[in-house]
Protein backbone atom coordinates (compact mmCIF):
# COMPACT_ATOMS: atom_id res chain seq x y z
CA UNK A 1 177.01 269.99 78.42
CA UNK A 2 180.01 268.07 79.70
CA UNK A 3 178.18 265.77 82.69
CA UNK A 4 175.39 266.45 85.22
CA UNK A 5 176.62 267.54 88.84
CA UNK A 6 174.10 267.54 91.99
CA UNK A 7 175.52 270.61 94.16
CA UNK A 8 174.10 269.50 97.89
CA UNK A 9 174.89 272.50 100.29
CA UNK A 10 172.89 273.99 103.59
CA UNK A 11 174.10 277.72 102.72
CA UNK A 12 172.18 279.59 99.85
CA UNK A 13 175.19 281.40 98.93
CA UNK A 14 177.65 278.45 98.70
CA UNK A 15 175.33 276.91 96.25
CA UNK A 16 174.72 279.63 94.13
CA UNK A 17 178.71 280.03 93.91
CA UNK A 18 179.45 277.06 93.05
CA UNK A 19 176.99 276.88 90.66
CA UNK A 20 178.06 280.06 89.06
CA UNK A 21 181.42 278.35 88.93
CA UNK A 22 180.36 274.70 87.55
CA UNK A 23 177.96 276.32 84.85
CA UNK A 24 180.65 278.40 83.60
CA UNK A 25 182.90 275.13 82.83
CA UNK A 26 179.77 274.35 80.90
CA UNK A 27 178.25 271.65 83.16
CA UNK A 28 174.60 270.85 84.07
CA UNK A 29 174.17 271.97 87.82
CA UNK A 30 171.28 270.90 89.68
CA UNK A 31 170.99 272.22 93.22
CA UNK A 32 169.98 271.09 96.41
CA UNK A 33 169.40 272.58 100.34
CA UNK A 34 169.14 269.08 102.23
CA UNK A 35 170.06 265.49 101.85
CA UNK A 36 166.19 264.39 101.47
CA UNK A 37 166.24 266.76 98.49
CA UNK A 38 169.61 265.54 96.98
CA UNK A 39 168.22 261.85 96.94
CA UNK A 40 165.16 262.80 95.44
CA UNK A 41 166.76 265.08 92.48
CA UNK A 42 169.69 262.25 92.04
CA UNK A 43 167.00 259.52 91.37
CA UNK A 44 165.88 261.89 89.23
CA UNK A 45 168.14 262.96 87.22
CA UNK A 46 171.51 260.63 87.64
CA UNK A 47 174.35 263.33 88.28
CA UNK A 48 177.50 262.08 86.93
CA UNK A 49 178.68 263.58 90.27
CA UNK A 50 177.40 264.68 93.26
CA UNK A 51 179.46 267.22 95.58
CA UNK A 52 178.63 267.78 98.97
CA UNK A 53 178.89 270.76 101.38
CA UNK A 54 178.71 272.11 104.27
CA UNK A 55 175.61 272.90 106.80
CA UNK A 56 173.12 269.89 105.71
CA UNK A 57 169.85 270.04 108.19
CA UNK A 58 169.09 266.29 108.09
CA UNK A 59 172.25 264.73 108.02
CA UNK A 60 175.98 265.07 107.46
CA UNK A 61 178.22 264.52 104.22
CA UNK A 62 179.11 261.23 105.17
CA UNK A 63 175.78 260.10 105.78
CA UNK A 64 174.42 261.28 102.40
CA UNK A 65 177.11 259.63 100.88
CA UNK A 66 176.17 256.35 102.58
CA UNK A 67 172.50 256.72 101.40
CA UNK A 68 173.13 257.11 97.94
CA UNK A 69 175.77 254.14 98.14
CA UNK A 70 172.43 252.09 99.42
CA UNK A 71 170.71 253.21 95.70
CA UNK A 72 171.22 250.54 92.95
CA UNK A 73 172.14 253.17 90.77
CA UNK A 74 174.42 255.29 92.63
CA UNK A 75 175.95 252.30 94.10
CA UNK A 76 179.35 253.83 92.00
CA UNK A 77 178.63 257.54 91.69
CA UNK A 78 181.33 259.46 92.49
CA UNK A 79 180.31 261.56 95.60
CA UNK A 80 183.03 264.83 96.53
CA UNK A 81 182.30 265.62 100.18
CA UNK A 82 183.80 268.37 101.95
CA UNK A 83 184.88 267.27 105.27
CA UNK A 84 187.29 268.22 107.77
CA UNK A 85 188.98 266.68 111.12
CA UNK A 86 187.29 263.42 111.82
CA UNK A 87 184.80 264.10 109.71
CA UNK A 88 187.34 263.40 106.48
CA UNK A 89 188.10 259.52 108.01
CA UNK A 90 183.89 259.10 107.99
CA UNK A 91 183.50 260.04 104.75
CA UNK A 92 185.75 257.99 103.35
CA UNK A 93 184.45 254.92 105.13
CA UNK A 94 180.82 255.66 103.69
CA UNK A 95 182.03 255.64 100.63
CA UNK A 96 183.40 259.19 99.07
CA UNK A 97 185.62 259.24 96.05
CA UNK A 98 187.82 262.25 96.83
CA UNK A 99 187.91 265.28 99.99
CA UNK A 100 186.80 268.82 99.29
CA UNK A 101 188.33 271.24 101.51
CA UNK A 102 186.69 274.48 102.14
CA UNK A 103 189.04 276.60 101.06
CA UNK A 104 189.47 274.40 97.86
CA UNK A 105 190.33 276.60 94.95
CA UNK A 106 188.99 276.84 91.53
CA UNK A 107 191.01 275.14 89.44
CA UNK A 108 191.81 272.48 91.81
CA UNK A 109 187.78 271.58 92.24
CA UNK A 110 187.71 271.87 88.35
CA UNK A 111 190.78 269.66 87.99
CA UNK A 112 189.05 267.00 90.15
CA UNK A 113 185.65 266.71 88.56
CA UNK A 114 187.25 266.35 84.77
CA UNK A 115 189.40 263.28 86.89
CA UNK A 116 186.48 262.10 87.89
CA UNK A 117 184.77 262.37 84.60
CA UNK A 118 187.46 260.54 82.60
CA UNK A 119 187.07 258.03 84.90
CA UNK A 120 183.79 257.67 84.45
CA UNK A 121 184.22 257.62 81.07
CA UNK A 122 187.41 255.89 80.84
CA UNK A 123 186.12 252.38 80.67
CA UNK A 124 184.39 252.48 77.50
CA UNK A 125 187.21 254.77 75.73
CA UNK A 126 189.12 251.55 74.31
CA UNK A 127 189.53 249.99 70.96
CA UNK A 128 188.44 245.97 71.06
CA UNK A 129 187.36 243.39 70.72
CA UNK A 130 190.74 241.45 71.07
CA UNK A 131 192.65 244.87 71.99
CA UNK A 132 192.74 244.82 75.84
CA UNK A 133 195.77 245.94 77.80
CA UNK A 134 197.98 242.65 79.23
CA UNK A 135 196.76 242.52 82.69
CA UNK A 136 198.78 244.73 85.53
CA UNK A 137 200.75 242.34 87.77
CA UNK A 138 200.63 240.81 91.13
CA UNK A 139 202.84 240.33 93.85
CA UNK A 140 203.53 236.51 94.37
CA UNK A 141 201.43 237.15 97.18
CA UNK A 142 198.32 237.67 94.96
CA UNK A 143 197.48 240.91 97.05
CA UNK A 144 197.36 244.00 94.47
CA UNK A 145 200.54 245.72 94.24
CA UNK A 146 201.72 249.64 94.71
CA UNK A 147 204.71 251.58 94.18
CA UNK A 148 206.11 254.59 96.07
CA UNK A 149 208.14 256.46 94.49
CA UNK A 150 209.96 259.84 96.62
CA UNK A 151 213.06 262.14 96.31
CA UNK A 152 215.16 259.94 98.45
CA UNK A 153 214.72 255.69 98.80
CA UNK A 154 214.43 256.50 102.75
CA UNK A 155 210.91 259.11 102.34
CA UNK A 156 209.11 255.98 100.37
CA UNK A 157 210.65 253.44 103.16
CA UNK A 158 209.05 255.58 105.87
CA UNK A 159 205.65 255.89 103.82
CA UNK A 160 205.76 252.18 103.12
CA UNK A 161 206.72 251.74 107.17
CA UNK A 162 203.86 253.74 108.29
CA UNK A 163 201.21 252.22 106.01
CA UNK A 164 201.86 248.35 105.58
CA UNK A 165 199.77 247.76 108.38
CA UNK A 166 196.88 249.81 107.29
CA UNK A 167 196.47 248.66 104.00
CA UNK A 168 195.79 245.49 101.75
CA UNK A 169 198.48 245.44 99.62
CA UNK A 170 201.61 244.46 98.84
CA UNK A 171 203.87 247.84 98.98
CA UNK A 172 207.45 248.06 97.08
CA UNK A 173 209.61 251.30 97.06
CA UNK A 174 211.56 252.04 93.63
CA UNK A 175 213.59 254.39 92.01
CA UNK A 176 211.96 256.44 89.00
CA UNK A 177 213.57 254.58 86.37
CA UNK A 178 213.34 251.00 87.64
CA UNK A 179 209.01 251.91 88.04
CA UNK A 180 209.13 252.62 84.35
CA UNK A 181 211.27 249.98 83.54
CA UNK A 182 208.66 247.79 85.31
CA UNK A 183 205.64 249.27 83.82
CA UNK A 184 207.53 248.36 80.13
CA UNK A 185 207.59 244.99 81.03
CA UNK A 186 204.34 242.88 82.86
CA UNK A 187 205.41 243.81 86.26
CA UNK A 188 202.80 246.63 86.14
CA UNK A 189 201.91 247.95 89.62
CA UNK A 190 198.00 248.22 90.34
CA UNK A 191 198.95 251.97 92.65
CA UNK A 192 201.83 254.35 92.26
CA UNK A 193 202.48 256.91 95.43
CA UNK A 194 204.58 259.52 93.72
CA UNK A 195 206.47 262.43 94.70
CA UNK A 196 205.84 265.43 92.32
CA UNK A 197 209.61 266.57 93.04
CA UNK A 198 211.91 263.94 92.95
CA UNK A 199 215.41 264.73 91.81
CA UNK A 200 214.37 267.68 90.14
CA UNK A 201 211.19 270.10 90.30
CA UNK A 202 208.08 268.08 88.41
CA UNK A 203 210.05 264.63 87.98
CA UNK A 204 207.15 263.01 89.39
CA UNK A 205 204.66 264.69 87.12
CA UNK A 206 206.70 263.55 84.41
CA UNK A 207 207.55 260.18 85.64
CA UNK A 208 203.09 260.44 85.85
CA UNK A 209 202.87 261.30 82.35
CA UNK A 210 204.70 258.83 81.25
CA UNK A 211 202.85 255.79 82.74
CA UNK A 212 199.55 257.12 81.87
CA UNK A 213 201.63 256.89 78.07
CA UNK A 214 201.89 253.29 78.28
CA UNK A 215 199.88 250.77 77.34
CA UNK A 216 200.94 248.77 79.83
CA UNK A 217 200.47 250.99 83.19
CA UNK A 218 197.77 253.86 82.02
CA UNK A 219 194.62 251.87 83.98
CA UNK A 220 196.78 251.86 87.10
CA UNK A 221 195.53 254.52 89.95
CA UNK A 222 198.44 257.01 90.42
CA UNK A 223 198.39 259.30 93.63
CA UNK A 224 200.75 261.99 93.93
CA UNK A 225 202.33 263.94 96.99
CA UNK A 226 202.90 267.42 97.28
CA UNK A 227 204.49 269.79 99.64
CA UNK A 228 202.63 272.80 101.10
CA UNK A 229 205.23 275.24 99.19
CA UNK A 230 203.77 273.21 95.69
CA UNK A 231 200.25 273.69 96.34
CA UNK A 232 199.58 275.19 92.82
CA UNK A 233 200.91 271.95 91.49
CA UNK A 234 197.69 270.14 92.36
CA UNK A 235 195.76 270.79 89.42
CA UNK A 236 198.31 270.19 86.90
CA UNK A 237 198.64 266.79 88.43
CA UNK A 238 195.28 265.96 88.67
CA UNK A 239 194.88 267.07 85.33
CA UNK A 240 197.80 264.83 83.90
CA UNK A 241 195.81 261.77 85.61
CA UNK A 242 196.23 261.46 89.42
CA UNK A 243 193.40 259.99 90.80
CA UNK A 244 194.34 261.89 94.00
CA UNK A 245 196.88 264.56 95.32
CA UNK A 246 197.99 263.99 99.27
CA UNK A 247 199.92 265.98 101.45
CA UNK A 248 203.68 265.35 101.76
CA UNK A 249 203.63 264.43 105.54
CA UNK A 250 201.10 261.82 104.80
CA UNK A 251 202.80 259.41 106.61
CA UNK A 252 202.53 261.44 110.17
CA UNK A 253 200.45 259.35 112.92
CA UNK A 254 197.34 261.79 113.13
CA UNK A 255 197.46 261.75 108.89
CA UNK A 256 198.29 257.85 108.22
CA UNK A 257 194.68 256.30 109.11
CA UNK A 258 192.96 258.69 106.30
CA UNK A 259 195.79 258.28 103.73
CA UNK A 260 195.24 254.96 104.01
CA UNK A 261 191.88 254.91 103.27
CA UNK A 262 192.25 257.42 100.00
CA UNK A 263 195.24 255.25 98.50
CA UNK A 264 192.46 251.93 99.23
CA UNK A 265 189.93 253.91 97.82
CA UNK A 266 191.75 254.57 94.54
CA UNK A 267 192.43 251.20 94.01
CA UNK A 268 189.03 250.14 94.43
CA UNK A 269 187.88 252.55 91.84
CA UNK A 270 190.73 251.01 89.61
CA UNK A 271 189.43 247.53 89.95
CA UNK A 272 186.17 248.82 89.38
CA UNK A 273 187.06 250.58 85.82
CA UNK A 274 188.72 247.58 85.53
CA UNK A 275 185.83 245.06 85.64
CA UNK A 276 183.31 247.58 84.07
CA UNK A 277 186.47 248.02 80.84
CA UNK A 278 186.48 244.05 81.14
CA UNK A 279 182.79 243.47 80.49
CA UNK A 280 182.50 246.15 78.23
CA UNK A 281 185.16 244.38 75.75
CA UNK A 282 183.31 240.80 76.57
CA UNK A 283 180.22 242.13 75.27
CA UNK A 284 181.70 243.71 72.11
CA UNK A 285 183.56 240.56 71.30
CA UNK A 286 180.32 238.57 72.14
CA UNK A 287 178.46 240.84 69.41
CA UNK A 288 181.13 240.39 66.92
CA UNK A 289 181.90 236.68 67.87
CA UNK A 290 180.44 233.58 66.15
CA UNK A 291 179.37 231.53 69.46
CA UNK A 292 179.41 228.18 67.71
CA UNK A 293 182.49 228.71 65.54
CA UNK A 294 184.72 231.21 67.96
CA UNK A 295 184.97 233.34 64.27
CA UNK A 296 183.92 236.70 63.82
CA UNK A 297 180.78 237.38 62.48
CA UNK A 298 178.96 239.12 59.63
CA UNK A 299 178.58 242.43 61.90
CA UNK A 300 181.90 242.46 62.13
CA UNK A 301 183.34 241.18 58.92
CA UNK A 302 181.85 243.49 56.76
CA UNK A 303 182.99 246.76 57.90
CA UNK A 304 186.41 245.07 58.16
CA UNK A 305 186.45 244.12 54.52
CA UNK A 306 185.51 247.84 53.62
CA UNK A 307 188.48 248.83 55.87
CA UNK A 308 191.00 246.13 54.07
CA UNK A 309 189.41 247.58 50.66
CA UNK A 310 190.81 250.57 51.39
CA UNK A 311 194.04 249.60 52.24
CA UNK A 312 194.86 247.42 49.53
CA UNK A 313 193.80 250.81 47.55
CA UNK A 314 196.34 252.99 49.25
CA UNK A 315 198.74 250.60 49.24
CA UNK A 316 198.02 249.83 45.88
CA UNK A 317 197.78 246.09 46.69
CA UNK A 318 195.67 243.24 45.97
CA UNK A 319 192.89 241.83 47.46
CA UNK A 320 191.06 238.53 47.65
CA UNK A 321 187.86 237.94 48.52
CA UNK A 322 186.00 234.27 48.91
CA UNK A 323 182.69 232.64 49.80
CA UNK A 324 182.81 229.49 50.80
CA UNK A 325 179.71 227.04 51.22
CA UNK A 326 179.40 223.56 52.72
CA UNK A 327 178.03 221.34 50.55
CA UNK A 328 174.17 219.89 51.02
CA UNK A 329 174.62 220.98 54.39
CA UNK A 330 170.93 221.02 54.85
CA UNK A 331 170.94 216.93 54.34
CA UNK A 332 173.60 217.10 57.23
CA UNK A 333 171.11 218.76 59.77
CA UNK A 334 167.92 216.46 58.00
CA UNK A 335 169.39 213.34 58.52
CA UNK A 336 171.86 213.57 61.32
CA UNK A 337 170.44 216.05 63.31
CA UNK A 338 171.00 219.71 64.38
CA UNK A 339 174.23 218.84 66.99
CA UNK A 340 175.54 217.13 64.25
CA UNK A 341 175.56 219.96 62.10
CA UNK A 342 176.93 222.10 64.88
CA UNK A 343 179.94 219.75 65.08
CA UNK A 344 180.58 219.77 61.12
CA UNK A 345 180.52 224.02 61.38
CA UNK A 346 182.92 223.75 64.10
CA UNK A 347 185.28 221.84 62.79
CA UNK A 348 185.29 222.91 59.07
CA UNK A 349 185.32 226.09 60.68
CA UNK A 350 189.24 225.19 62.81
CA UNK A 351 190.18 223.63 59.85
CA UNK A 352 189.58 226.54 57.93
CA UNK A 353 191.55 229.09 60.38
CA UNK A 354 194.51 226.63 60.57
CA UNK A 355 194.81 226.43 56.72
CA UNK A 356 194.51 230.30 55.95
CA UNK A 357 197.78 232.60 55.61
CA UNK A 358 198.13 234.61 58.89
CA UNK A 359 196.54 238.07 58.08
CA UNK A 360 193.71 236.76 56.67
CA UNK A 361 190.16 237.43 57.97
CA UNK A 362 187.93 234.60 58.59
CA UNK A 363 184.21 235.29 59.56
CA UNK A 364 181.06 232.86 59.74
CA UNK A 365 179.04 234.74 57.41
CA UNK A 366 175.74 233.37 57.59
CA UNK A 367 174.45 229.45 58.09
CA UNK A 368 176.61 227.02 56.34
CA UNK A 369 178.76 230.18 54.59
CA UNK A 370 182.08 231.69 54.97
CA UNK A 371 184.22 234.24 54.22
CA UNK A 372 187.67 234.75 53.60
CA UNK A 373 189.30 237.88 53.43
CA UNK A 374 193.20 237.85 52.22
CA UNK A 375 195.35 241.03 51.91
CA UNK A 376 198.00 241.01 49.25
CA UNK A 377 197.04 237.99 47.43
CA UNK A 378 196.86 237.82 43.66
CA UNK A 379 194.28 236.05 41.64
CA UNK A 380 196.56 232.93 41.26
CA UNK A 381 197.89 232.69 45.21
CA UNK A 382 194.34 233.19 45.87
CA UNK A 383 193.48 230.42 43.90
CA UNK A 384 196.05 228.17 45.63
CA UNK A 385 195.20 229.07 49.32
CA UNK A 386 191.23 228.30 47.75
CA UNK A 387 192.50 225.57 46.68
CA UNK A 388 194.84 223.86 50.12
CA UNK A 389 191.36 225.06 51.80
CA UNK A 390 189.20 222.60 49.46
CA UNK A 391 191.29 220.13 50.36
CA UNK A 392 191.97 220.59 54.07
CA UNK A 393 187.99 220.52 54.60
CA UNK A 394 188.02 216.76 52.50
CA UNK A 395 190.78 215.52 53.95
CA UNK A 396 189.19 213.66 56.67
CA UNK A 397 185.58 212.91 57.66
CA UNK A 398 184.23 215.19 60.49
CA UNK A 399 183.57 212.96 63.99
CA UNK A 400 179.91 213.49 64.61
CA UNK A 401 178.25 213.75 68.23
CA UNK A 402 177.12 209.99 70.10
CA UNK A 403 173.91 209.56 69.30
CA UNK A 404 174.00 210.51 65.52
CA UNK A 405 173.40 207.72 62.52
CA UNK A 406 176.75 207.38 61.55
CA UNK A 407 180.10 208.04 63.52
CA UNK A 408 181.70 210.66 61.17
CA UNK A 409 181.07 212.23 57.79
CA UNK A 410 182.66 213.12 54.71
CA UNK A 411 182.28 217.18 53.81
CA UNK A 412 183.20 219.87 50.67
CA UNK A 413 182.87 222.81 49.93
CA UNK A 414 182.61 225.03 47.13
CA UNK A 415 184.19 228.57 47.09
CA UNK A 416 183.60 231.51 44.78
CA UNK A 417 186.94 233.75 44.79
CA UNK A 418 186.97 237.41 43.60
CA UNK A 419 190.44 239.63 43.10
CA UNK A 420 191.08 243.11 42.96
CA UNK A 421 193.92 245.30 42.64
CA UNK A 422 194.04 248.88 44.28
CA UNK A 423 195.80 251.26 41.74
CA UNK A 424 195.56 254.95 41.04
CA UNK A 425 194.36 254.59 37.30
CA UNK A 426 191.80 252.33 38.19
CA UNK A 427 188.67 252.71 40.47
CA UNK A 428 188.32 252.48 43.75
CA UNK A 429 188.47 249.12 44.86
CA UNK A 430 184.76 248.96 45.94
CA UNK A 431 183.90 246.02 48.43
CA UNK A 432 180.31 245.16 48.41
CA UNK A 433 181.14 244.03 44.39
CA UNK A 434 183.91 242.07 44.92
CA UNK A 435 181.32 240.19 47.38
CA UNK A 436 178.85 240.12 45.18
CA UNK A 437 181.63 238.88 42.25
CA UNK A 438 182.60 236.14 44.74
CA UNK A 439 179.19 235.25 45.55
CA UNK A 440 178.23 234.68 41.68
CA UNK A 441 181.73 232.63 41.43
CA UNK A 442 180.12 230.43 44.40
CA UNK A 443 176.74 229.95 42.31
CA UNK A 444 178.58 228.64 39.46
CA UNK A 445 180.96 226.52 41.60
CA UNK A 446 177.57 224.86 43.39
CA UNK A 447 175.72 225.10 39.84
CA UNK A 448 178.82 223.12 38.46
CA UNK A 449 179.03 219.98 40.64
CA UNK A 450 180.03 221.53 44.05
CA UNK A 451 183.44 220.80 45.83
CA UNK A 452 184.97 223.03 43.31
CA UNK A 453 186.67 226.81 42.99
CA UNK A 454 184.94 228.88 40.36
CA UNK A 455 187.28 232.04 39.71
CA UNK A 456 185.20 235.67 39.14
CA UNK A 457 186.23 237.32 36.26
CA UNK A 458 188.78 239.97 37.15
CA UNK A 459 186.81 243.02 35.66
CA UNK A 460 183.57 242.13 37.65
CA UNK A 461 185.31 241.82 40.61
CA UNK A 462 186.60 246.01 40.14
């Protein structure tokens, strides 16, 4: 099933319809006759999204949409209400993500749940850690930021005109071209207002398509307008990513208060995705993060030396591969004490990042060990970058915490290094034994006298 929807409707026949037409999308429909019931199936079940009709016996749509906003877990379900006159205004105050109305078609109700379900969605559909978007930019009043875009510079002035007043942000009116020019650079906009026509029929759905394309400007909330003669239009727009589709006279005095509130709304649910997309990415980078060191970690590093494995075999490149261990680290943490141990790891560990070739990968791999990870190096560049990281680690004595026996202390390392070289003839470049090659190199170099690089033998290490 694609997502659990709560259909909340007074009239038997309205809820069988619709969920005749929601189960034949192939979503999970649960059904209920009065707002008591809907709160008591939704803490049930948590519906992805609740929609909400007409003829409730205990209260209205706006009120059921302010109870479930009291619920700690519906506090951000997206709740469709269908509402008309004042009613729309009310439930948009309690709290409703979009307006049904009750002559809403098929494909435009369908069009607005998938919206809805990227959405909720949306936030956890990104690459990271260290991948995030640059941030969408502020006007230098530090109020978020929208852009209307219409057919002529004098439609958008009269939007802006009527709504400044109503809103909480900062409003700008642009040409098609100079929005995308903006959304290239970091002048992102948090809300664009677009006409679907423009200079010609479907500029604006274009002109939509392409932000949602860039990196840049595809987590901003984009509402478009329509005219009643381009009703059919709504679906394909919600469907290319509007958040929400409003009338072209939105800007009339009886229509401004409510547009008002649906362009506010949007960007509240973009701030939301936002912050949830924002923690998501912290906690990823937390799992895969080294707290003392600021390196990645061992949960991370080795499914990144598989990848880089596999590379340097396509590419048929070579790769490097060393271990490198602090030496009698333990006597560090015996004699000194644990936060001096923490400082030595902390610094070894910047000196190590500053001395390594840019592409390299550099992880904390486990206590006092590290690993280095170098695409494209042969066995004797490896053997020199081992060898400037030997020495950066001795060249001066680590500063210990106050407190600690001594003031600063003298620290090696040893480091195992293991090549390989990705070429058709040969096998796979396999990754767990050029570890384990490294990690016997390492042995010998400790075995041997420590502060030393002991070279695997180039076979093993295949």
């Amino acid at each position: 099933m694609a997502g659990r929807i709560l259909v909340v409707d007074g009239v038997p026949t309205n809820r069988i319809t619709m969920k005749v037409r929601l189960a034949s999308a192939c979503y999970e429909v649960s059904t209920a006759s009065s707002a008591a019931e809907a709160l008591r199936i939704a803490r049930l079940i948590h519906p992805q999204i609740v929609l909400v009709g007409a003829g409730l016996p205990d209260m209205d749509g706006a009120a059921l949409c302010g109870a479930l906003r009291t619920q700690p877990w519906a506090a951000d379900l997206p709740v469709l209400v269908q509402a008309s006159g004042a009613d729309r205004v009310a439930a948009l105050r309690a709290g409703a993500a979009a307006l049904i109305d009750a002559g809403s078609d098929e494909l435009t109700l369908l069009a607005r749940i998938r919206g809805l379900m990227r959405h909720e969605y949306g936030a956890l559909d990104h690459p990271a850690p260290g991948m995030a978007e640059a941030a969408a930019g502020f006007a230098a009043d530090n109020r978020p930021r929208a852009v209307f875009v219409a057919d002529r510079p004098a439609t958008a002035l009269g939007w802006r005109h009527a709504l400044r007043d109503r809103v909480d942000f900062a409003i700008a009116v642009r040409e098609p071209e100079h929005a995308l020019a903006e959304a290239a650079s970091s002048r992102v906009a948090d809300l664009y207002l677009i006409a679907v026509d423009i200079q010609q029929p479907g500029d604006g759905l274009r002109l939509l398509s392409e932000l949602r394309s860039r990196p840049r400007s595809r987590e901003a909330a984009v509402v478009v307008t329509l005219r009643p003669e381009r009703a059919e239009m709504m679906p394909v727009a919600l469907d290319l990513g509007a958040g929400d589709v409003l009338p072209w006279d939105l800007a009339r005095p009886d229509a401004a208060p409510e547009t008002a509130m649906r362009l506010s709304a949007q960007l509240a649910r973009k701030h939301e995705a936002d912050r949830r997309r924002h923690e998501t990415q912290r906690n990823m980078r937390w799992a895969m993060t080294d707290p003392l060191t600021g390196l990645h970690n061992r949960r991370f590093a080795l499914p990144r030396l598989a990848e880089l494995a596999t590379e340097a075999q396509e590419r048929q490149g070579d790769l490097a591969v060393m271990l490198l261990d602090l030496d009698r680290f333990k006597q560090v943490n015996d004699i000194h004490g644990h936060p001096a141990g923490d400082a030595v790891l902390a610094e070894i560990a910047a000196r190590l990042a500053a001395t390594l070739p840019e592409g390299a990968l550099l992880a904390r791999f486990g206590g006092e060990e590290f690993l280095a990870v170098l695409p494209d190096c042969p066995a004797r560049a490896a053997r020199r970058v081992a060898e400037d990281l030997r020495r950066a680690v001795m060249a001066a004595p680590v500063a210990l915490p106050q407190g600690c026996q001594d003031a600063e202390l003298g620290v090696t390392i040893s480091v195992g290094v293991a090549t390989g070289h990705g070429a058709p003839h040969l096998l796979p470049l396999d990754p767990q034994a050029l570890l384990a090659s490294a990690d016997r190199a390492l042995l010998n170099a400790k075995s041997s006298g420590r502060n030393r690089i002991v070279m695997a033998a180039s076979g093993l290490a295949a």
